[in-house]
C-alpha atoms as a PDB file:
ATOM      1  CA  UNK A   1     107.406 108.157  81.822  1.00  0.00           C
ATOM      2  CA  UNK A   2     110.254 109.603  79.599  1.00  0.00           C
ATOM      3  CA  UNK A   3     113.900 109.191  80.849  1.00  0.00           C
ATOM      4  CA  UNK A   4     116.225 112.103  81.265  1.00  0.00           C
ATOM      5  CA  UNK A   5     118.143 111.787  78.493  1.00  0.00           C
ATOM      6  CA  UNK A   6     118.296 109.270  75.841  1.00  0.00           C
ATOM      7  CA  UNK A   7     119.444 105.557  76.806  1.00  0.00           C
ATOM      8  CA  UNK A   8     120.401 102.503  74.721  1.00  0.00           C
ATOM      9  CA  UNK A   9     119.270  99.180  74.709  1.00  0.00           C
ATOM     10  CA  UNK A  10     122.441  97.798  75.928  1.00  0.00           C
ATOM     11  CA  UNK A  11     122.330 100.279  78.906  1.00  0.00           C
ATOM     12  CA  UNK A  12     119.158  98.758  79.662  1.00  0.00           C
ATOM     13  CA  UNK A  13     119.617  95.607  79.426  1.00  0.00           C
ATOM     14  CA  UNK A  14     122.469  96.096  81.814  1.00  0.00           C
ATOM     15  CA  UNK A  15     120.708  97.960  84.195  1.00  0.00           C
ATOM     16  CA  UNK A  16     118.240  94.747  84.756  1.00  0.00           C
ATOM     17  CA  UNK A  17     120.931  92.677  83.875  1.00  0.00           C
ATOM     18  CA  UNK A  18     119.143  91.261  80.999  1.00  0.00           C
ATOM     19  CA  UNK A  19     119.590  89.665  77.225  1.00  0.00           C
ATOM     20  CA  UNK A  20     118.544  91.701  74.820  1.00  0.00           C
ATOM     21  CA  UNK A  21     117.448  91.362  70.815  1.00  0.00           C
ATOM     22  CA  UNK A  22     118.618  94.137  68.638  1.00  0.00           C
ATOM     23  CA  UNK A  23     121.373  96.815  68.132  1.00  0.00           C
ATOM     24  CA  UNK A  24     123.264  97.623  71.274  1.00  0.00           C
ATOM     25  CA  UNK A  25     122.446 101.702  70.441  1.00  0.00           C
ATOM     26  CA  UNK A  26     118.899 100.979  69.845  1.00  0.00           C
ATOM     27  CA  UNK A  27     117.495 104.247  71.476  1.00  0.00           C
ATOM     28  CA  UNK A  28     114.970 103.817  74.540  1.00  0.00           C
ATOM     29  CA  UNK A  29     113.065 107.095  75.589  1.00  0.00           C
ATOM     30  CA  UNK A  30     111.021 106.047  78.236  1.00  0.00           C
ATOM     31  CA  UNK A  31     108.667 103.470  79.851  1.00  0.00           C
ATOM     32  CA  UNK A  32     105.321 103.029  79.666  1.00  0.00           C
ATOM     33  CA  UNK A  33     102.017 100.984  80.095  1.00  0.00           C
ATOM     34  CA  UNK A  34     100.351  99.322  77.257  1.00  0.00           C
ATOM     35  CA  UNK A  35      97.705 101.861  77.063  1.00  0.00           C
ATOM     36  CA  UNK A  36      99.877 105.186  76.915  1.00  0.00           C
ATOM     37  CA  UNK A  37     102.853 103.682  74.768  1.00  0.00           C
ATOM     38  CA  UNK A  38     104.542 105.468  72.659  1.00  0.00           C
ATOM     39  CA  UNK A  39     107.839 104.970  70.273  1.00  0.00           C
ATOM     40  CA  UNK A  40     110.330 104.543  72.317  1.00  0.00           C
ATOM     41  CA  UNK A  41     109.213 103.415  74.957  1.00  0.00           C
ATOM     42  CA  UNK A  42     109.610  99.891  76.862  1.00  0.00           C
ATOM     43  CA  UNK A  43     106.299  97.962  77.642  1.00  0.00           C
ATOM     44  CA  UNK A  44     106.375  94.965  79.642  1.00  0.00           C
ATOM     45  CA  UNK A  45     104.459  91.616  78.795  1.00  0.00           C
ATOM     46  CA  UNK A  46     104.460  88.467  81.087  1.00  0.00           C
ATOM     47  CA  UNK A  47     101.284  86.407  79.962  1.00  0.00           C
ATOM     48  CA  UNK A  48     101.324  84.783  76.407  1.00  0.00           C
ATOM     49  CA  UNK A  49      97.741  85.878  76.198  1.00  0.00           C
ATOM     50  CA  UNK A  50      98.930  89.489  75.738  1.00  0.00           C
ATOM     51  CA  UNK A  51     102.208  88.905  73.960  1.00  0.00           C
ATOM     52  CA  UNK A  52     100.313  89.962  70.582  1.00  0.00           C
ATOM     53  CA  UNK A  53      99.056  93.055  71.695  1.00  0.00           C
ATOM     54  CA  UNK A  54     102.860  94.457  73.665  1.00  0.00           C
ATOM     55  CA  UNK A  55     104.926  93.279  70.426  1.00  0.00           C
ATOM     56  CA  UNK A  56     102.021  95.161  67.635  1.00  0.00           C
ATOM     57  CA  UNK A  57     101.860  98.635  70.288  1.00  0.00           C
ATOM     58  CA  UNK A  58     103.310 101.347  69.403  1.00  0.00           C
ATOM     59  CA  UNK A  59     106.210 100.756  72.030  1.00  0.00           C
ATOM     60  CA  UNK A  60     109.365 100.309  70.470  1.00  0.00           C
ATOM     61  CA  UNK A  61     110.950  98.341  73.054  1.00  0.00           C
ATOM     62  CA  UNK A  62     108.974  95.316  74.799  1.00  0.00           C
ATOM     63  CA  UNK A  63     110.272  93.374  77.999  1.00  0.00           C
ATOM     64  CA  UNK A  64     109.243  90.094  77.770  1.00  0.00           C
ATOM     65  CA  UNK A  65     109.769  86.195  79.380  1.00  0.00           C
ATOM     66  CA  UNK A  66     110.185  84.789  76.181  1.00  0.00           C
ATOM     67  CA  UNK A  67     112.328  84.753  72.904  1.00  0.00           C
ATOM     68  CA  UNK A  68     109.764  85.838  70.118  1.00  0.00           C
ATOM     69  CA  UNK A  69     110.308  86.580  66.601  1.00  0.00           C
ATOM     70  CA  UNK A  70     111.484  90.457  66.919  1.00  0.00           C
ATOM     71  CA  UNK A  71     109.015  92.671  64.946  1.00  0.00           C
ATOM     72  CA  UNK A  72     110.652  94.556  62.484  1.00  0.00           C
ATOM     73  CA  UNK A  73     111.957  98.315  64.189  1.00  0.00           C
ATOM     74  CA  UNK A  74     111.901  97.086  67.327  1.00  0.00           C
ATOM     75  CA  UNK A  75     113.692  95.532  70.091  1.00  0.00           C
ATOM     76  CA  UNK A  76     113.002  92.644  72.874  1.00  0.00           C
ATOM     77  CA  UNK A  77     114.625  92.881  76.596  1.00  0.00           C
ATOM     78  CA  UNK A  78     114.649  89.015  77.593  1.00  0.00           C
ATOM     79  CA  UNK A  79     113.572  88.384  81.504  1.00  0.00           C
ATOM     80  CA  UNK A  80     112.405  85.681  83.391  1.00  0.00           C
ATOM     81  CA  UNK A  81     110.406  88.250  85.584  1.00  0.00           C
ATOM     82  CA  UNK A  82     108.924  91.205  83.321  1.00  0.00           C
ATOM     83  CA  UNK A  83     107.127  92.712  85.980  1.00  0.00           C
ATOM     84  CA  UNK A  84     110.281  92.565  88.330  1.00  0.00           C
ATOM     85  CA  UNK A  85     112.495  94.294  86.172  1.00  0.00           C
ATOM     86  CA  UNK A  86     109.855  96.815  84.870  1.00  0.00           C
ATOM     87  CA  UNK A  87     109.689  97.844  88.731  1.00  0.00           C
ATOM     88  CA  UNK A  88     113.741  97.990  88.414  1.00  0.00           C
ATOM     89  CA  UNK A  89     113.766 100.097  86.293  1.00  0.00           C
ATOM     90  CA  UNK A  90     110.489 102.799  88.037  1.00  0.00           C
ATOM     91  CA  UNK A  91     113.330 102.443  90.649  1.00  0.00           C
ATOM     92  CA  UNK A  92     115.974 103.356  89.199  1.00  0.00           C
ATOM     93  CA  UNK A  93     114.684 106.221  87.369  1.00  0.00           C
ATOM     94  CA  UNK A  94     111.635 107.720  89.572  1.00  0.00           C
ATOM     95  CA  UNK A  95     112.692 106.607  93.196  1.00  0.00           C
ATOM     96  CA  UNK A  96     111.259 107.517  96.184  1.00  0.00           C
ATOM     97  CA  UNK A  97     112.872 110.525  97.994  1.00  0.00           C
ATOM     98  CA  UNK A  98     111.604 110.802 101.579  1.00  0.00           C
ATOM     99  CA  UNK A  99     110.561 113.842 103.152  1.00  0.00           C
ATOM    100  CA  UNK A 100     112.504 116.426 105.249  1.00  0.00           C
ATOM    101  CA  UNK A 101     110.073 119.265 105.743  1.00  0.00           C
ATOM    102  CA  UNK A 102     106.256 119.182 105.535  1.00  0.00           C
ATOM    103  CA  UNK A 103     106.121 121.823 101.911  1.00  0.00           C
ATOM    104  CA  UNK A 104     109.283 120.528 100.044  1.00  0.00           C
ATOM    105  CA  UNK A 105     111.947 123.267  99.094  1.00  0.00           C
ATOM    106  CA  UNK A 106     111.533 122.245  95.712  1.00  0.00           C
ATOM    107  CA  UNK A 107     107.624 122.602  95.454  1.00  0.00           C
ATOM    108  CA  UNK A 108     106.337 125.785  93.353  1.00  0.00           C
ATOM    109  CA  UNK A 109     103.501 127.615  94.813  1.00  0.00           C
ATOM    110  CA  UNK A 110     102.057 130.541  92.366  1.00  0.00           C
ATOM    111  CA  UNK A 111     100.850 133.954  93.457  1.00  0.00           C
ATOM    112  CA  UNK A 112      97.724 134.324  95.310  1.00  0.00           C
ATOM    113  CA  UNK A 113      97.773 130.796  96.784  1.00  0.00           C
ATOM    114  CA  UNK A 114      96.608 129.812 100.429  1.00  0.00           C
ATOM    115  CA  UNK A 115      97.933 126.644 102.409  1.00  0.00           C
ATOM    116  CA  UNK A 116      96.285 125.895 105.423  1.00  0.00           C
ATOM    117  CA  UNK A 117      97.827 124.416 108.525  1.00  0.00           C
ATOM    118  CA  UNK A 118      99.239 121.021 108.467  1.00  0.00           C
ATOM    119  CA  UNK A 119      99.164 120.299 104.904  1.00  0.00           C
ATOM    120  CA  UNK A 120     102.142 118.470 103.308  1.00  0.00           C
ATOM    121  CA  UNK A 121     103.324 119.259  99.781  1.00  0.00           C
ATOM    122  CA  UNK A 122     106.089 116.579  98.606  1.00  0.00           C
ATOM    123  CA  UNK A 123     109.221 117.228  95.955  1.00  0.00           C
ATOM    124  CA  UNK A 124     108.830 118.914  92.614  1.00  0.00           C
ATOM    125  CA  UNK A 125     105.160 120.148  93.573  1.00  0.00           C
ATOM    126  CA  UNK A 126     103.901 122.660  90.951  1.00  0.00           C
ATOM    127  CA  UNK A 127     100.681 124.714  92.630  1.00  0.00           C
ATOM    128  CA  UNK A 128      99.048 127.494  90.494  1.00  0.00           C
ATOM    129  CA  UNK A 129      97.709 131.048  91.484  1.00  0.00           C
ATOM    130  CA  UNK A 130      94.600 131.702  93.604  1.00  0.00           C
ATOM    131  CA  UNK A 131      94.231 128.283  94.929  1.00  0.00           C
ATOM    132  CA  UNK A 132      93.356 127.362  98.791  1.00  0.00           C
ATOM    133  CA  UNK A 133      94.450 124.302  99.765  1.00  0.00           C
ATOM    134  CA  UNK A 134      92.776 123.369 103.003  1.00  0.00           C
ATOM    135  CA  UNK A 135      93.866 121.604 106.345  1.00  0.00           C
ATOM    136  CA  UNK A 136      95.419 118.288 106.352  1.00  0.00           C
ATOM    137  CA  UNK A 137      95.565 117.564 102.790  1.00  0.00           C
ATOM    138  CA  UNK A 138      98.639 115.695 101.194  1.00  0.00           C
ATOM    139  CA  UNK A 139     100.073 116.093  97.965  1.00  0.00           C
ATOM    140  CA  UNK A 140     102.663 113.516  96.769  1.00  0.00           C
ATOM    141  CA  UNK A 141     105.195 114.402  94.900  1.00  0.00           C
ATOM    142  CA  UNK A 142     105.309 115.695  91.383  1.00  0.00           C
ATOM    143  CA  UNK A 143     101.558 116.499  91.336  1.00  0.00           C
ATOM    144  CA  UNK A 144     100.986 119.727  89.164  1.00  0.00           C
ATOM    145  CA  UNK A 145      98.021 122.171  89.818  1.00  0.00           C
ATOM    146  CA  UNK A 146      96.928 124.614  87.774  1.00  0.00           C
ATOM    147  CA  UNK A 147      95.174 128.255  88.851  1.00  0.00           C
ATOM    148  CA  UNK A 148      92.222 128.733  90.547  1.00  0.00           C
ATOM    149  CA  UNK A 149      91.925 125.082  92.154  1.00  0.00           C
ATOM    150  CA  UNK A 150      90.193 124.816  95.478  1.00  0.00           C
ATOM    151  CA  UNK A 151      91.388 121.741  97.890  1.00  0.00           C
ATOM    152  CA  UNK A 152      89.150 120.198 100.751  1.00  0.00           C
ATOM    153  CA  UNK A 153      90.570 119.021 104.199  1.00  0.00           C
ATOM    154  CA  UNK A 154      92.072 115.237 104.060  1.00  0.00           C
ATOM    155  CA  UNK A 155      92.429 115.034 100.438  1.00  0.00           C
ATOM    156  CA  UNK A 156      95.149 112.615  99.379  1.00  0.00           C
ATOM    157  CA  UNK A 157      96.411 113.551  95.576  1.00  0.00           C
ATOM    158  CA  UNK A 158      99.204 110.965  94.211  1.00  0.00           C
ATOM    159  CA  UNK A 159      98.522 107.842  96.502  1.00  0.00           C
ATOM    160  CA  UNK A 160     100.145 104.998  94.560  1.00  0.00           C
ATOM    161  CA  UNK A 161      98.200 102.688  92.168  1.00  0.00           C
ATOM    162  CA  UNK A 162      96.282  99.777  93.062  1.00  0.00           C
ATOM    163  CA  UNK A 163      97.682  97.443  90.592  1.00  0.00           C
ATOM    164  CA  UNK A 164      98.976  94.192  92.697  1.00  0.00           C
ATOM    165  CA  UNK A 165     101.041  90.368  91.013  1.00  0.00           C
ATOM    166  CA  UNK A 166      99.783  87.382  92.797  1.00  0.00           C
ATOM    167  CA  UNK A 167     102.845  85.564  93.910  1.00  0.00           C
ATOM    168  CA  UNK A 168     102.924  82.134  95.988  1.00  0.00           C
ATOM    169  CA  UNK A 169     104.278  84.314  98.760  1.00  0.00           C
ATOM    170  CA  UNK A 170     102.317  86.972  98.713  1.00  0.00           C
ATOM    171  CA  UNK A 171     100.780  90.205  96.396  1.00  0.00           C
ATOM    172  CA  UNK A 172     103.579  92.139  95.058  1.00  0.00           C
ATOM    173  CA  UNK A 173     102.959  95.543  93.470  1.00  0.00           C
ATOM    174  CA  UNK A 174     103.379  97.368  90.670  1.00  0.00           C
ATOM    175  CA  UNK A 175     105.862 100.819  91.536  1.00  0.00           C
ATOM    176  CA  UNK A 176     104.099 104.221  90.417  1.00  0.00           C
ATOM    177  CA  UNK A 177     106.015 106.516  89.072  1.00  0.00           C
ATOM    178  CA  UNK A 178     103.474 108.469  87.192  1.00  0.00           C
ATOM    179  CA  UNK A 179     101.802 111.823  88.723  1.00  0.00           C
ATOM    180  CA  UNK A 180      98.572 113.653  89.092  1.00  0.00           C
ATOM    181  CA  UNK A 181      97.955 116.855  87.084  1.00  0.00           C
ATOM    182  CA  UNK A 182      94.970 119.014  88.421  1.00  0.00           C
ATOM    183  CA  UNK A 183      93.410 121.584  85.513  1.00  0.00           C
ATOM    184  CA  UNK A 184      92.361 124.934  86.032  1.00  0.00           C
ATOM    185  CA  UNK A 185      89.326 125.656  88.189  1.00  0.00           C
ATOM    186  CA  UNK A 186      89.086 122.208  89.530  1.00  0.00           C
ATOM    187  CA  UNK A 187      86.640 122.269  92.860  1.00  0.00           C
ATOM    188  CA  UNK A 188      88.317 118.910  95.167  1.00  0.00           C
ATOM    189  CA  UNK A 189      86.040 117.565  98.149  1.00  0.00           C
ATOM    190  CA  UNK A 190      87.649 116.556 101.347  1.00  0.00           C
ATOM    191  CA  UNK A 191      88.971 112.938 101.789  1.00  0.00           C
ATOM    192  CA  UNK A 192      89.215 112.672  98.185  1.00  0.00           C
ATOM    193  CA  UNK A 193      91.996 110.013  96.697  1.00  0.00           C
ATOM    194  CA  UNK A 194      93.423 110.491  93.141  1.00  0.00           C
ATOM    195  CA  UNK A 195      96.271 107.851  92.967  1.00  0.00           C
ATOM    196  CA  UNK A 196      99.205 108.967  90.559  1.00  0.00           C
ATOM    197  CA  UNK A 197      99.844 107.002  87.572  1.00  0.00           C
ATOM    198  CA  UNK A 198     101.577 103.897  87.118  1.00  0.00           C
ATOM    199  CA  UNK A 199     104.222 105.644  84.853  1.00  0.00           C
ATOM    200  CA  UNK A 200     101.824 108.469  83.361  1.00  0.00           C
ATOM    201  CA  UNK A 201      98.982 110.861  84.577  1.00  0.00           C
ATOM    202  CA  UNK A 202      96.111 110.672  86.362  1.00  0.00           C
ATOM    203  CA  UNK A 203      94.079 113.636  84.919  1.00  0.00           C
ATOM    204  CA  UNK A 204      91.235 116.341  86.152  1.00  0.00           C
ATOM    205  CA  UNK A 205      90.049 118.125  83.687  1.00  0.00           C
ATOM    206  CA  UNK A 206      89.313 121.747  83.893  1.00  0.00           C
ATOM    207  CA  UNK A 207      86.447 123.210  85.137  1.00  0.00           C
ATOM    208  CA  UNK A 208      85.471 119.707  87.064  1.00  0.00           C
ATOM    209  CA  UNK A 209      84.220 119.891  90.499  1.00  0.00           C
ATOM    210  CA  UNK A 210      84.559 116.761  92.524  1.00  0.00           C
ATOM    211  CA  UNK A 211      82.236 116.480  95.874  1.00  0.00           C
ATOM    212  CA  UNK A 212      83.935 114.464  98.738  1.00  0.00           C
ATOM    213  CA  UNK A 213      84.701 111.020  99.167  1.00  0.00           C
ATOM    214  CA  UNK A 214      85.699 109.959  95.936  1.00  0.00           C
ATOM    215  CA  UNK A 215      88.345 107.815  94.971  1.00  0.00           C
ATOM    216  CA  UNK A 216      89.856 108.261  91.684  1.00  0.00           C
ATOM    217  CA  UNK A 217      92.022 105.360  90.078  1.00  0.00           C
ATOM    218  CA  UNK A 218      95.236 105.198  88.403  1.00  0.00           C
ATOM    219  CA  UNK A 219      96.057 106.414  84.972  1.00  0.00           C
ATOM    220  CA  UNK A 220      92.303 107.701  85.299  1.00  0.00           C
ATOM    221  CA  UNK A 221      91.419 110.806  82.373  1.00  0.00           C
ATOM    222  CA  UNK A 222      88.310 113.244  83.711  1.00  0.00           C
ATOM    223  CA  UNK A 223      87.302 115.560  81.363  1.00  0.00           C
ATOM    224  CA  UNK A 224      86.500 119.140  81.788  1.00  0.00           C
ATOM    225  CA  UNK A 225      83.152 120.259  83.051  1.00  0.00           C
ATOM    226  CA  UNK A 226      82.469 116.781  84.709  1.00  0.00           C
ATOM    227  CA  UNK A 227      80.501 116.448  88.013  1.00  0.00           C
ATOM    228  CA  UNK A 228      81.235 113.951  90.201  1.00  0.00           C
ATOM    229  CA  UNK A 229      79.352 113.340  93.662  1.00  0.00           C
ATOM    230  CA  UNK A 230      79.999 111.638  97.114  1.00  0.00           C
ATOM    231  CA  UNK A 231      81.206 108.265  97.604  1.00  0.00           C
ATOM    232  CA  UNK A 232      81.778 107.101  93.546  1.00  0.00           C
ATOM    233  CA  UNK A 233      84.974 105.447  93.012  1.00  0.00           C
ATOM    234  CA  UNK A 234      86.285 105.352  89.279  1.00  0.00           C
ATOM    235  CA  UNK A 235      88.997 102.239  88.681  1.00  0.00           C
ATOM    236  CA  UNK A 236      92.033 102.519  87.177  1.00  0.00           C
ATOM    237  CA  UNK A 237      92.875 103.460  83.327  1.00  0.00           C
ATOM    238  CA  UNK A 238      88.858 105.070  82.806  1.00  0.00           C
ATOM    239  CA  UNK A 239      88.296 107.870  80.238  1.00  0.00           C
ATOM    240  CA  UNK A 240      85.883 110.186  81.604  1.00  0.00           C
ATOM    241  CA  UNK A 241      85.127 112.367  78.375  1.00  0.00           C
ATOM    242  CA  UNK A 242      83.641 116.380  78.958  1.00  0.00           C
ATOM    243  CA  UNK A 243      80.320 117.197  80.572  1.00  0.00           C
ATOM    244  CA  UNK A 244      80.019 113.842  82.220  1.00  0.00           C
ATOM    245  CA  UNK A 245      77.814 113.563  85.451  1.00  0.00           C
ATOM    246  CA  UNK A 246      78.216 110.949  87.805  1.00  0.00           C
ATOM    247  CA  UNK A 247      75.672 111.021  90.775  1.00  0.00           C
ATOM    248  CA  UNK A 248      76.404 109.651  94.120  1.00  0.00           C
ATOM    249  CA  UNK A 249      77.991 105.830  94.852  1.00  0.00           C
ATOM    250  CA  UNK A 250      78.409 105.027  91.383  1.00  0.00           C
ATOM    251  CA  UNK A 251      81.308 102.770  90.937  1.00  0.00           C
ATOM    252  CA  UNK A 252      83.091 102.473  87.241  1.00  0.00           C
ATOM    253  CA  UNK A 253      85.045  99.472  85.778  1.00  0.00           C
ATOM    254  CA  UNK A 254      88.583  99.604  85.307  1.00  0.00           C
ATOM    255  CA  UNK A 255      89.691 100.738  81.098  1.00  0.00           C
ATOM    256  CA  UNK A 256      86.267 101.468  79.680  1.00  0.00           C
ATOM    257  CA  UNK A 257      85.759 105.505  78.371  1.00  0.00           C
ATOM    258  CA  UNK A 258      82.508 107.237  79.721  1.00  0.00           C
ATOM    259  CA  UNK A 259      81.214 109.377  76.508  1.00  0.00           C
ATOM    260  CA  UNK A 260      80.874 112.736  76.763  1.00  0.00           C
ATOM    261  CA  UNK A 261      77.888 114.443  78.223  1.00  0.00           C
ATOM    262  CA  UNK A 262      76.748 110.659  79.669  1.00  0.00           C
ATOM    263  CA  UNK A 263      74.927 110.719  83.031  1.00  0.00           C
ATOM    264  CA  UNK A 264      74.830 108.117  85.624  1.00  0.00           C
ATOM    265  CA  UNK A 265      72.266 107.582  88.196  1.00  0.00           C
ATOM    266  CA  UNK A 266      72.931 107.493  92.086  1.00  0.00           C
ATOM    267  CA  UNK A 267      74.231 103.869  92.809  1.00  0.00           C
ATOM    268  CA  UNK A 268      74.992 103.008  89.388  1.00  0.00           C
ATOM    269  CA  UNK A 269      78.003 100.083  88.383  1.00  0.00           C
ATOM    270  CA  UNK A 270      79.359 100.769  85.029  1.00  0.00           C
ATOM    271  CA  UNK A 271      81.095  97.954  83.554  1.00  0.00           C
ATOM    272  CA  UNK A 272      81.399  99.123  79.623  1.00  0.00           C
ATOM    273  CA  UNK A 273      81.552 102.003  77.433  1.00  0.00           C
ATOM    274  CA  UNK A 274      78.676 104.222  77.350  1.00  0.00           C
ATOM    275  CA  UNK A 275      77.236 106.337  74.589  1.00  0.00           C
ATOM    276  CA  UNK A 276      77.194 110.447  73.752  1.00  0.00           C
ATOM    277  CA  UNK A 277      74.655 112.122  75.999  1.00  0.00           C
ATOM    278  CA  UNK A 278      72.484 109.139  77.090  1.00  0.00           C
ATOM    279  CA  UNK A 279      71.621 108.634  80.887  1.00  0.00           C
ATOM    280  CA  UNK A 280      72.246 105.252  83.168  1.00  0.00           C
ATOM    281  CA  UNK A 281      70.805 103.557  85.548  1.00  0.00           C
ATOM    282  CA  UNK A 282      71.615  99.962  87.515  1.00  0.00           C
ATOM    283  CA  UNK A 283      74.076  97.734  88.529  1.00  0.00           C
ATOM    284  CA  UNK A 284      75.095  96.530  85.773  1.00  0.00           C
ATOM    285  CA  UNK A 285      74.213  99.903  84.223  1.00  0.00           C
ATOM    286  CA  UNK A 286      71.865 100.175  81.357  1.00  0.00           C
ATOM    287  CA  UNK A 287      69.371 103.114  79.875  1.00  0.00           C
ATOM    288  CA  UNK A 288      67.813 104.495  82.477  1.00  0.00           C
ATOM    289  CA  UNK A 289      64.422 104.522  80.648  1.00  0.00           C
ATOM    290  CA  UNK A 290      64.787 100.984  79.886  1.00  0.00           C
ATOM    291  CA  UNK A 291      65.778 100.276  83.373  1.00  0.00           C
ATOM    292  CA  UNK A 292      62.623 102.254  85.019  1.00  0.00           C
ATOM    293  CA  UNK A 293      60.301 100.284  82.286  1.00  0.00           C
ATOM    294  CA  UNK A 294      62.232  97.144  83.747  1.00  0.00           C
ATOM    295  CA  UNK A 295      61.554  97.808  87.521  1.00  0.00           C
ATOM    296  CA  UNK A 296      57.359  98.841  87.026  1.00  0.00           C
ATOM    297  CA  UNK A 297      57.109  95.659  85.023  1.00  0.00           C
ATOM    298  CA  UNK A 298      58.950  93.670  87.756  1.00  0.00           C
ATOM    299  CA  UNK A 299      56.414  95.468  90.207  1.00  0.00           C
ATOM    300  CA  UNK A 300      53.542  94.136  88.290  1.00  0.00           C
ATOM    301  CA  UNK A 301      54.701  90.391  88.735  1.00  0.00           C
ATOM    302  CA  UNK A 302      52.220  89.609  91.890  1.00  0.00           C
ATOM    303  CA  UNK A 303      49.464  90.965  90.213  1.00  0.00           C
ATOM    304  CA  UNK A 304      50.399  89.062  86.578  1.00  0.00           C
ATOM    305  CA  UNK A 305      50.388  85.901  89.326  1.00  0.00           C
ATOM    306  CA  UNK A 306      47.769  86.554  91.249  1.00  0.00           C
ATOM    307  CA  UNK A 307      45.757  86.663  87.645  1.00  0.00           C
ATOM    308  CA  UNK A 308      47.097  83.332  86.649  1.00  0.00           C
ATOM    309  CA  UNK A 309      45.962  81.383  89.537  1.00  0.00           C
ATOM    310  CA  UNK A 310      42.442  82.195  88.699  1.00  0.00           C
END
């Protein structure tokens, strides 16, 4: 997520009321998760077991609930409650802006386009030409769609992320302020979900048809030409690279990248990163071939028994 304008670090740190280490006009661009940073961004760290990782990204800026040695070019915001003040700040500079008519005034709908009854399009909606959005579907704001994109009844694009603290009192979540950005030619099942990003995008790819029934995490990248069918849910922060099939109830682990041109079998529970063009089968998921030689040898266990009684 990239502010407005520029900020500085003592701006910042006021804003979250916050100590900070470095030069008061230390320039902050944006904010970001660990996996999209960029320079200038802030990324927020509240576990010493990832403290490493935040202060050696490519973030500029990293909120943090300790006083570490400052890496040199970059800058520390001090907190006793990282994730706290990280959702400050999504508050402060992406808040939520209810609703006052069911397509917002400020939503862009391109030539050609069809919206069916009852559908609600939120604030700073972009929509492309020739797409038909059907009955009852809701698009959150700041969801971009490109041309040609066809939308099934009861999908929900820009639900927000699944991404929860565990307090003493309670879960308490992690504020999206990311979007969903829907390619060209994209084909979208009804009752669909494709939550928004935590503070970037949660991609389609063009040319990907989805069938219905599938939930699509946050921060999740499809790739163009992918099929995905009924029921598969895809966690949060996945790479789906180009030409990727995914065959029905399959169910993908959160931050792994599916190579391109991979296929995975009906039922199917991916839980690390696959290889170019190869084909999956299982829970957990391994080469299908391998897995079918696995299951006719498993068959032939009675028999093998039966043998050694003799």
């Amino acid at each position: 997520m990239k502010f407005p304008r520029k900020h500085t670090l003592k701006e910042i740190a006021s804003l979250i009321n916050v100590d900070y280490v470095g030069s008061d006009d230390f320039p902050v661009l944006g904010m970001n998760e660990i996996h999209v940073v960029e320079s200038g961004d802030i990324v927020f760290v509240d576990h010493p077991k990832y403290y490493d990782k935040a202060l050696n990204s490519a973030a500029t800026i990293v909120l943090i609930n300790k006083k570490v040695e400052c890496p040199e070019g970059k800058a520390l915001l001090i907190s006793d409650d990282p994730f706290r003040d990280f959702n400050k700040l999504t508050n402060h500079f992406k808040p939520f802006h209810s609703a006052n008519a069911a397509i917002s005034d400020t939503a862009t709908i391109g030539e050609g386009t069809i919206i069916q009854p009852n559908c609600f399009i939120g604030n700073n909606v972009t929509i492309g030409k020739n797409c038909i959005i059907h009955a009852n579907t809701s698009i959150y704001d700041d969801t971009v769609i490109g041309n040609n994109v066809v939308i099934h009844a009861g999908t929900v694009l820009g639900a927000s992320a699944f991404y929860y603290k565990k307090r003493p009192e309670g879960f308490d979540q992690l504020l999206s302020g990311g979007r969903v950005v829907i390619k060209d030619d994209v084909h979208i099942g009804a009752l669909c979900t494709i939550d928004r990003g935590v503070t970037a995008d949660t991609t389609i790819g063009e040319g990907s048809k989805l069938d219905n029934q599938i939930q699509i995490g946050h921060d999740t990248i499809i790739g163009k030409k992918c099929l995905i069918a009924s029921q598969t849910g895809i966690a949060g922060c996945v790479v789906v690279e180009d030409e990727v099939t995914l065959w029905g109830q399959v169910g993908v682990k959160s931050g792994i990248t599916i190579a391109k041109g991979t296929v995975l079998y009906a039922q199917s529970g991916l839980g690390h990163t696959t290889e170019a063009g190869k084909t999956y089968f299982g829970s957990p998921a391994m080469d299908a071939r391998e897995k079918f030689k696995e299951m006719a040898y498993i068959k032939q266990i009675p028999e093998i028994l039966k043998k050694l009684k003799k």
